[in-house]
C-alpha atoms as a PDB file:
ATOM      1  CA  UNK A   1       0.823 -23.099  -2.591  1.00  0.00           C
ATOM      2  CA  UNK A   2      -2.834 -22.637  -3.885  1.00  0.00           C
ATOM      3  CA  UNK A   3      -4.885 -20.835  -0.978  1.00  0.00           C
ATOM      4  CA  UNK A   4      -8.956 -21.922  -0.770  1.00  0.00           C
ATOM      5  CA  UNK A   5     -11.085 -19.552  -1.179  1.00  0.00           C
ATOM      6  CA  UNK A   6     -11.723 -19.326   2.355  1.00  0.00           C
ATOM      7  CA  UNK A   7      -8.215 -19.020   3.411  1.00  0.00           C
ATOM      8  CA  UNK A   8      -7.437 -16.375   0.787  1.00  0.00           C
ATOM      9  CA  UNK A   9     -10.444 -14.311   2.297  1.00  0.00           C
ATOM     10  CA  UNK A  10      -8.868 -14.740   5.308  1.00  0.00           C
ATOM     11  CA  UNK A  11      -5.411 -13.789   4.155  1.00  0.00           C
ATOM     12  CA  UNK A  12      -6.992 -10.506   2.201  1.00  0.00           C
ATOM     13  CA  UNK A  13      -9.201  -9.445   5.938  1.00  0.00           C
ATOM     14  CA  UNK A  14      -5.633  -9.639   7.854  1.00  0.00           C
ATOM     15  CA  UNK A  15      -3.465  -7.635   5.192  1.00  0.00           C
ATOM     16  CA  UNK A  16      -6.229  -4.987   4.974  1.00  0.00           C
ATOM     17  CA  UNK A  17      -6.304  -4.801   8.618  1.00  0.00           C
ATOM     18  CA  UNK A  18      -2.454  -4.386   8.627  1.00  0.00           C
ATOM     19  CA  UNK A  19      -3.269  -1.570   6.156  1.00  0.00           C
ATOM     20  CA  UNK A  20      -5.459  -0.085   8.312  1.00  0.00           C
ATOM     21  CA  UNK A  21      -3.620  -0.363  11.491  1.00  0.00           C
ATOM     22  CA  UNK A  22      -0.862   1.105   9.555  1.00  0.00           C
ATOM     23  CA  UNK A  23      -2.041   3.865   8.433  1.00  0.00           C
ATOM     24  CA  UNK A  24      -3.110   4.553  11.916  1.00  0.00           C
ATOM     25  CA  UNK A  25       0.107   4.803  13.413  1.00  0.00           C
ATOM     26  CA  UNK A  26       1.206   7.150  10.197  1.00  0.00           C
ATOM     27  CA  UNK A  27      -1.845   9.226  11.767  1.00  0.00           C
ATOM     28  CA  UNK A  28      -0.292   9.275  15.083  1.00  0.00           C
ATOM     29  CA  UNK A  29       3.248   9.969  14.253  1.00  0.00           C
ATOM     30  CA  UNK A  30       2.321  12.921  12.619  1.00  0.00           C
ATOM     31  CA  UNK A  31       1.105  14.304  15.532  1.00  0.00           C
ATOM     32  CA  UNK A  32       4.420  14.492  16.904  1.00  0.00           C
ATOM     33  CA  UNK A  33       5.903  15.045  13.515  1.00  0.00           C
ATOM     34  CA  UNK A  34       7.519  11.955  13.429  1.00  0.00           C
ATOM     35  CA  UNK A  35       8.037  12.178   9.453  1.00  0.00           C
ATOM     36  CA  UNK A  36      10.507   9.068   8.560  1.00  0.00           C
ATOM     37  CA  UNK A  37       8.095   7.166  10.518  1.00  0.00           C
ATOM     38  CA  UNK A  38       4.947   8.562   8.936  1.00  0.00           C
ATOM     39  CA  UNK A  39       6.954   8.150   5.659  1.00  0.00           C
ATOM     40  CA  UNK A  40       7.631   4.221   7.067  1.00  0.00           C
ATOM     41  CA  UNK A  41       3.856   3.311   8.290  1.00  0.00           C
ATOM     42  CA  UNK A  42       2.170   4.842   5.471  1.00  0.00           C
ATOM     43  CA  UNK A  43       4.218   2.684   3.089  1.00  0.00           C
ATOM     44  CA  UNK A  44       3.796   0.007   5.009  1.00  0.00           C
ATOM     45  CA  UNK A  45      -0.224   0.812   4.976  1.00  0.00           C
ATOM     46  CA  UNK A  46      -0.139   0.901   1.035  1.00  0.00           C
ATOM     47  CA  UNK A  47       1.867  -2.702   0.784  1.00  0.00           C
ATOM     48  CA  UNK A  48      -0.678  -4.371   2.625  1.00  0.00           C
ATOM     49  CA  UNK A  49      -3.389  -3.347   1.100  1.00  0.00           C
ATOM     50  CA  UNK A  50      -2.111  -3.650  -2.683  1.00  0.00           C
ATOM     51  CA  UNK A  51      -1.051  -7.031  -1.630  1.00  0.00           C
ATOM     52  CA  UNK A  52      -4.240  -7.481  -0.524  1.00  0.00           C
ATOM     53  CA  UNK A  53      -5.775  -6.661  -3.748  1.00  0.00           C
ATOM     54  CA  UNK A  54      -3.254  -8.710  -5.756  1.00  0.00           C
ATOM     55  CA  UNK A  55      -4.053 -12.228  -3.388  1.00  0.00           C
ATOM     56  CA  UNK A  56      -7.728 -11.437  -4.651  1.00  0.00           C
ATOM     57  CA  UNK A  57      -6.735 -11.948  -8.084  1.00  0.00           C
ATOM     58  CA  UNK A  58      -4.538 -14.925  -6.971  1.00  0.00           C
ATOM     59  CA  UNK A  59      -1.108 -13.430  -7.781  1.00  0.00           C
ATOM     60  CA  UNK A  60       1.769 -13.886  -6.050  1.00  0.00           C
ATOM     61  CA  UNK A  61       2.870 -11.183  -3.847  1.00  0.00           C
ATOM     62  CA  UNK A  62       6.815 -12.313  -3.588  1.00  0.00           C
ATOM     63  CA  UNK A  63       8.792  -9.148  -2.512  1.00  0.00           C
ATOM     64  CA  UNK A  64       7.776  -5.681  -2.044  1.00  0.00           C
ATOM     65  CA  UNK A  65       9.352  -4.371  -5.619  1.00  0.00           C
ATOM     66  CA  UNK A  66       7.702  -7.375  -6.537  1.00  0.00           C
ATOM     67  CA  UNK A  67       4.264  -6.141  -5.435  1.00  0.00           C
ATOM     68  CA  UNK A  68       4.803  -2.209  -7.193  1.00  0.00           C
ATOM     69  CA  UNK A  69       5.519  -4.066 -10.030  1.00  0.00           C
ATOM     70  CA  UNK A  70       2.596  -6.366  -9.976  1.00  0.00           C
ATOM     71  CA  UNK A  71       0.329  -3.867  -8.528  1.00  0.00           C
ATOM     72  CA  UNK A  72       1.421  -1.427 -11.774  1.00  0.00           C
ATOM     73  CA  UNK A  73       0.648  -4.082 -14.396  1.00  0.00           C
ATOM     74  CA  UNK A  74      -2.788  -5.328 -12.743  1.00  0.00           C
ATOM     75  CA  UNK A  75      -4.341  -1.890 -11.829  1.00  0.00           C
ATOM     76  CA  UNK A  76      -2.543   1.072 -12.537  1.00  0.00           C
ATOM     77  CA  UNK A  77      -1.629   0.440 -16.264  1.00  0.00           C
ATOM     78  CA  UNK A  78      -4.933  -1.185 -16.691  1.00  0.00           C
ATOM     79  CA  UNK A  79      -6.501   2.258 -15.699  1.00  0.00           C
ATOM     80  CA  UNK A  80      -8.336   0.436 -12.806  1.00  0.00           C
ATOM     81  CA  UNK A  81      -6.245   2.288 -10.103  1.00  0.00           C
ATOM     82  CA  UNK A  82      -5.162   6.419 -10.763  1.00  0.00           C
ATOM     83  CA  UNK A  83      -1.748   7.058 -11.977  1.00  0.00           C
ATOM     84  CA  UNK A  84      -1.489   8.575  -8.858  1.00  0.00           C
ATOM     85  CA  UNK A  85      -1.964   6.089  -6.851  1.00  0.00           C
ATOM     86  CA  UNK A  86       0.772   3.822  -7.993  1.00  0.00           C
ATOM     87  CA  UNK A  87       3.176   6.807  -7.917  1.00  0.00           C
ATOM     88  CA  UNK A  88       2.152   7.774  -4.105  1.00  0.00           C
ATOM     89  CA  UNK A  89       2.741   3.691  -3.602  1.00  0.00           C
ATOM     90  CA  UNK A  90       6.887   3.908  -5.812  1.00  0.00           C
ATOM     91  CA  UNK A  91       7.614   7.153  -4.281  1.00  0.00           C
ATOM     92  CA  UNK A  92       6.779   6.148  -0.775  1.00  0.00           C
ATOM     93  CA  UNK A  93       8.658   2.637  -1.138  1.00  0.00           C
ATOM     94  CA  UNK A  94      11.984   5.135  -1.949  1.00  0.00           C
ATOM     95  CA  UNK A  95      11.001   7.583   0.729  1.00  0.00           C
ATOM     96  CA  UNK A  96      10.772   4.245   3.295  1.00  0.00           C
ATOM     97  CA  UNK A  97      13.628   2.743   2.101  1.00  0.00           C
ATOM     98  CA  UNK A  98      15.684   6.728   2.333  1.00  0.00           C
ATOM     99  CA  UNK A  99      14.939   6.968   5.336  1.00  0.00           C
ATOM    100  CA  UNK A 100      15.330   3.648   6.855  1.00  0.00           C
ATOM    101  CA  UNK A 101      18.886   3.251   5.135  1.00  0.00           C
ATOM    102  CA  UNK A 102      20.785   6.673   4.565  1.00  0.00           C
ATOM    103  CA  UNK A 103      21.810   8.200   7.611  1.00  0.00           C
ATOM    104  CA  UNK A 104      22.275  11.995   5.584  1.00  0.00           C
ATOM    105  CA  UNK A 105      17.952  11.646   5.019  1.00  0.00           C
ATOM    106  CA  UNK A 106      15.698  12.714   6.978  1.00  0.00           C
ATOM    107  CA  UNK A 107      11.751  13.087   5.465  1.00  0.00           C
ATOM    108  CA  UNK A 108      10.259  16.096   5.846  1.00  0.00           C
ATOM    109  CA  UNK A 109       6.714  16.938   6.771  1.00  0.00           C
ATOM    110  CA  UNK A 110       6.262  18.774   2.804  1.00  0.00           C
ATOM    111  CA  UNK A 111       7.004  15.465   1.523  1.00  0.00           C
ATOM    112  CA  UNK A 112       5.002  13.731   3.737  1.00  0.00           C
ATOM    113  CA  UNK A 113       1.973  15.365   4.442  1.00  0.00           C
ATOM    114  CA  UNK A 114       0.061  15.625   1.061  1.00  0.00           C
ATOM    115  CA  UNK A 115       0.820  11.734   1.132  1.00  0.00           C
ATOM    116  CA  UNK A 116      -1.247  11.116   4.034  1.00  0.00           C
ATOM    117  CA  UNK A 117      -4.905  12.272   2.042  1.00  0.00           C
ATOM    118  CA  UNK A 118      -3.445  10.471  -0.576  1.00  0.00           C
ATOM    119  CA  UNK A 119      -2.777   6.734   1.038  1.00  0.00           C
ATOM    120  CA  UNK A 120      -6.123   6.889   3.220  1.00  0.00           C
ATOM    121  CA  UNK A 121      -7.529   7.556  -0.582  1.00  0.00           C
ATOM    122  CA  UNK A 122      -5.679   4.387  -2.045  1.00  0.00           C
ATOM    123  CA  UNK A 123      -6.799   1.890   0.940  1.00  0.00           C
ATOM    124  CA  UNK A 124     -10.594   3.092   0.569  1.00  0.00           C
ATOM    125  CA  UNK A 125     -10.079   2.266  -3.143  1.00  0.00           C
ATOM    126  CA  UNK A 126      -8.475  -1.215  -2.606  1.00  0.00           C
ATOM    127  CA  UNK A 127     -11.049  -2.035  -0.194  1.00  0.00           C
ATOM    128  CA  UNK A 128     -14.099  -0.619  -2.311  1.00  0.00           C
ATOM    129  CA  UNK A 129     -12.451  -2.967  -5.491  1.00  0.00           C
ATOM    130  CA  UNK A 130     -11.917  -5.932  -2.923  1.00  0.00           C
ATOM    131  CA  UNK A 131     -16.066  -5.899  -3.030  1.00  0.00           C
ATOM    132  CA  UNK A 132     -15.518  -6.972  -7.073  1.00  0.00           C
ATOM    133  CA  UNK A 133     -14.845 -10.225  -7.452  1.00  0.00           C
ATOM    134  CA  UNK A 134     -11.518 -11.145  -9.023  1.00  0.00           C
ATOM    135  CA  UNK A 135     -12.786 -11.630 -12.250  1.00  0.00           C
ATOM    136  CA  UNK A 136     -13.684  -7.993 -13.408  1.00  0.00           C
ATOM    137  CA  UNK A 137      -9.713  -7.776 -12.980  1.00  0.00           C
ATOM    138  CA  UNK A 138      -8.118 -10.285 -15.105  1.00  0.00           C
END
């Protein structure tokens, strides 16, 4: 289904919130050293806003491997994005899934923390490039 332009602004202001909110709770998990979580929400934080950045250049957004890989070819390969952006983005989709689905893992807060600097870094990228209009990217 083809979104309007209106709706698909609307779509893009609710994911980036989502990001936002997200990121948030990574914030306050970390206060009580809640790593998996922190590990969980800041992924979370990152999907939302790179699918927020791929529904601005109208492409699908159909699963969240889906979105790495779509979010690699559009703006990390293209240079647009930092290398080390899309690698915060892969390694914290392993560390969620890790921790969410192996009992014998547990994140720890040297994995974790540096990642936190790094994903508010990413959002205020993907909402500075949201300002662009979809064009520049494609």
């Amino acid at each position: 289904m083809k979104l309007t332009p209106e709706e698909r602004n609307t779509v893009i202001s609710l994911e980036m919130q989502k990001a936002k909110n997200f990121f948030s709770q990574a914030e306050a998990n970390a206060k009580i050293e809640l790593w998996d979580v922190v590990a969980n929400r800041l992924y979370y934080s990152l999907f939302h806003a790179a699918s927020a950045l791929l529904i601005h250049i109208e492409q699908p957004v159909s699963s969240h491997k889906g979105a790495i890989v779509q979010f690699n070819k559009y703006f990390v390969k293209t240079g647009i994005i930092d290398k080390q952006y899309g690698y915060t983005y892969a390694m914290l989709q392993q560390m969620r899934e890790k921790a969410d689905y192996n009992c014998s893992y547990t994140a720890t807060e040297s994995e974790v923390q540096p990642l936190l600097s790094l994903s508010q870094q990413f959002i205020s990228q993907i909402t500075n490039l949201l300002q662009l209009p979809a064009s520049e990217f494609i």
